[in-house]
C-alpha atoms as a PDB file:
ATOM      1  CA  UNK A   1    -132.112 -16.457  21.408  1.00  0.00           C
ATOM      2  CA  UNK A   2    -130.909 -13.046  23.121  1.00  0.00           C
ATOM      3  CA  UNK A   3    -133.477 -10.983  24.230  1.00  0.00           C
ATOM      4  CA  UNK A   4    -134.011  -7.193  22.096  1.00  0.00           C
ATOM      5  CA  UNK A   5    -132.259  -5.038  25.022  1.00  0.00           C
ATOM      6  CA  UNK A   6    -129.314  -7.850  25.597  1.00  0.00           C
ATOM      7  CA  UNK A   7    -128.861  -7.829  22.200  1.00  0.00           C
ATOM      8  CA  UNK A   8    -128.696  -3.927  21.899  1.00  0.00           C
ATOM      9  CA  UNK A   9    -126.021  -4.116  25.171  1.00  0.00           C
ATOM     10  CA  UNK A  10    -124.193  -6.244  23.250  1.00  0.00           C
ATOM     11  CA  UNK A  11    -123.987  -4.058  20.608  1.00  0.00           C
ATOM     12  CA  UNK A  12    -122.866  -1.152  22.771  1.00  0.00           C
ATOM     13  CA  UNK A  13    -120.128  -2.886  24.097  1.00  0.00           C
ATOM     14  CA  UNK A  14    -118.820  -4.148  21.205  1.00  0.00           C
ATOM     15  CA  UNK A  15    -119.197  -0.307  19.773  1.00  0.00           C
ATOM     16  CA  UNK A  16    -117.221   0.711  22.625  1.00  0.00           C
ATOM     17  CA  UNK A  17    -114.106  -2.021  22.533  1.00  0.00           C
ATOM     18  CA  UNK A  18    -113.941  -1.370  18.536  1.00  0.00           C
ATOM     19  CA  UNK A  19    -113.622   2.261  19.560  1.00  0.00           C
ATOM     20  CA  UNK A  20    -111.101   2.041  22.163  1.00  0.00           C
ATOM     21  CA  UNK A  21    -109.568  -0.873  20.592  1.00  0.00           C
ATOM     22  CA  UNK A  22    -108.947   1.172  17.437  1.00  0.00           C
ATOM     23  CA  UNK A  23    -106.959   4.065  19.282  1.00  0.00           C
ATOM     24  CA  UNK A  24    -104.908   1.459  21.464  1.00  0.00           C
ATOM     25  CA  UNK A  25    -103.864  -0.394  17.980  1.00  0.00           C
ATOM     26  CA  UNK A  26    -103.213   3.432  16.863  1.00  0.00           C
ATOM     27  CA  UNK A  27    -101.010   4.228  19.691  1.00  0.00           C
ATOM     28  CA  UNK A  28     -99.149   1.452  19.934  1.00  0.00           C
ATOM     29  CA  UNK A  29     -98.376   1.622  16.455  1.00  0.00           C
ATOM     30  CA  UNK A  30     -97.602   5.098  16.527  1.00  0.00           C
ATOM     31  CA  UNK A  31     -94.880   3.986  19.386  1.00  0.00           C
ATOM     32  CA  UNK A  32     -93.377   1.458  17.378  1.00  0.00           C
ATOM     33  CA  UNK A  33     -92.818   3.796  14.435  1.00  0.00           C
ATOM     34  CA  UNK A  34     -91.653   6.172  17.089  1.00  0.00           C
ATOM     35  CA  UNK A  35     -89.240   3.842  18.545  1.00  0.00           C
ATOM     36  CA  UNK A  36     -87.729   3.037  14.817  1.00  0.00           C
ATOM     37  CA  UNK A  37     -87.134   6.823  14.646  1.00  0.00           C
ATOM     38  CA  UNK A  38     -89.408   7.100  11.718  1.00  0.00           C
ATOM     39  CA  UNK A  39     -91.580  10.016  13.200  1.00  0.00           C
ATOM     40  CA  UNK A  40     -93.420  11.352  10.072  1.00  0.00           C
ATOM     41  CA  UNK A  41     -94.607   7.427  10.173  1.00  0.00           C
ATOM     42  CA  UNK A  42     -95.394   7.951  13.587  1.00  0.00           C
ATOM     43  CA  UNK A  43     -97.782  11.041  13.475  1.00  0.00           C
ATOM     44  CA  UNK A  44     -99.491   9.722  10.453  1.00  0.00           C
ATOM     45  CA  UNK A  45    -100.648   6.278  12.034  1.00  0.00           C
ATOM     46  CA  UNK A  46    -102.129   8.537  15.353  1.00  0.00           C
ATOM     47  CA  UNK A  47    -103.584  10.903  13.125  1.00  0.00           C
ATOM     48  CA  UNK A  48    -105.142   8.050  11.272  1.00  0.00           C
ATOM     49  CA  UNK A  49    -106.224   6.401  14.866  1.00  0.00           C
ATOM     50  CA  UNK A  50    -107.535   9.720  15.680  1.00  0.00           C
ATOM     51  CA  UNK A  51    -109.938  10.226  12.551  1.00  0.00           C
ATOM     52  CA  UNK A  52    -110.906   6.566  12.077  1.00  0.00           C
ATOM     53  CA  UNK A  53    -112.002   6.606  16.088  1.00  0.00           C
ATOM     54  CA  UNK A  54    -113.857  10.332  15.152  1.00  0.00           C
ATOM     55  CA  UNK A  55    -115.634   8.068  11.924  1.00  0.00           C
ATOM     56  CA  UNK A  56    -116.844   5.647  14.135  1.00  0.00           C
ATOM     57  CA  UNK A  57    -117.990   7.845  16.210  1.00  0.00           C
ATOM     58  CA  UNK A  58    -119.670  10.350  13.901  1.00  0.00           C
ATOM     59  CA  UNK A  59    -121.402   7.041  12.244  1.00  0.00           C
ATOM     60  CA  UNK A  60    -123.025   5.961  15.401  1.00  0.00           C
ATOM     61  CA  UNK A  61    -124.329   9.133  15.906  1.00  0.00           C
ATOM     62  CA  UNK A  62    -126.202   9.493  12.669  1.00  0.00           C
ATOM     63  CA  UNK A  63    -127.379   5.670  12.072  1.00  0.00           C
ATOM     64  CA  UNK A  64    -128.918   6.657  15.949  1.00  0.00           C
ATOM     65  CA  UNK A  65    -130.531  10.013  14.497  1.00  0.00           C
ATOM     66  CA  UNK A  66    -131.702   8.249  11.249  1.00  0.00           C
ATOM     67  CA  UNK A  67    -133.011   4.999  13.398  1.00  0.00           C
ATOM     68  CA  UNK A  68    -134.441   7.581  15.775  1.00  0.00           C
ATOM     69  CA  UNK A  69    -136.892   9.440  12.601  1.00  0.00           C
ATOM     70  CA  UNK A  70    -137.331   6.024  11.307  1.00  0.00           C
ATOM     71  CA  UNK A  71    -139.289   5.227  14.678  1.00  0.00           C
ATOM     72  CA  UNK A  72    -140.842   8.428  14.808  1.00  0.00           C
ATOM     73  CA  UNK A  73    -142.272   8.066  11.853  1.00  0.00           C
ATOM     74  CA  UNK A  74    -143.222   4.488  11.488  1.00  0.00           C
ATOM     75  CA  UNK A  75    -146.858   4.717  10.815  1.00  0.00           C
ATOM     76  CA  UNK A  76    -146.593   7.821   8.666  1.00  0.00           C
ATOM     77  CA  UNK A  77    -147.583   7.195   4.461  1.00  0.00           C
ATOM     78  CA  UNK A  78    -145.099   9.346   3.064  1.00  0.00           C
ATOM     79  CA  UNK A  79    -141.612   9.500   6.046  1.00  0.00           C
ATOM     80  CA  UNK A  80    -138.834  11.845   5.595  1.00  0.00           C
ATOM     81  CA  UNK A  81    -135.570  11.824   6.598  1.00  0.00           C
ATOM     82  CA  UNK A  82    -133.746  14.516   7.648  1.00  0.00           C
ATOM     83  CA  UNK A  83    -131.558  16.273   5.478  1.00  0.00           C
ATOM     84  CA  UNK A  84    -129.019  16.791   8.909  1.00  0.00           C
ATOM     85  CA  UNK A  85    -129.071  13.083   8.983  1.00  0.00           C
END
């Protein structure tokens, strides 16, 4: 069984080929649709790479804040979570 911090590098990684992964898929997409002169087609599927890769990214930041409260507050009898979160 994988050790707490190799399985939180693991994680990462896999975080970080989803994200780049998603904007390669995006792109080349994009340049397909490109190539097949269908440009409205085009934009939309890099726009679309562009805000799903900002999702993912905008996720990970707040399941990090709300993970980060959660630990700060472990032994507290009533936690709260914060509203930014």
């Amino acid at each position: 069984m994988a050790t707490p911090a190799a399985s939180l590098a693991l994680g990462a990684r896999t975080e970080q080929r989803i994200a780049w992964l998603t904007l390669l898929v995006g792109a080349l997409a994009g340049a397909a649709a490109a190539l097949l002169h269908n440009l409205m087609w085009a934009s939309g599927l890099m726009i679309g790479a562009i805000l799903a890769w900002l999702n993912l990214r905008w996720l990970r930041q707040g399941l990090d804040a709300l993970v980060l409260a959660a630990e700060a507050q472990a032994g507290a009898p009533k936690p709260r979570v914060p509203v930014g979160t």
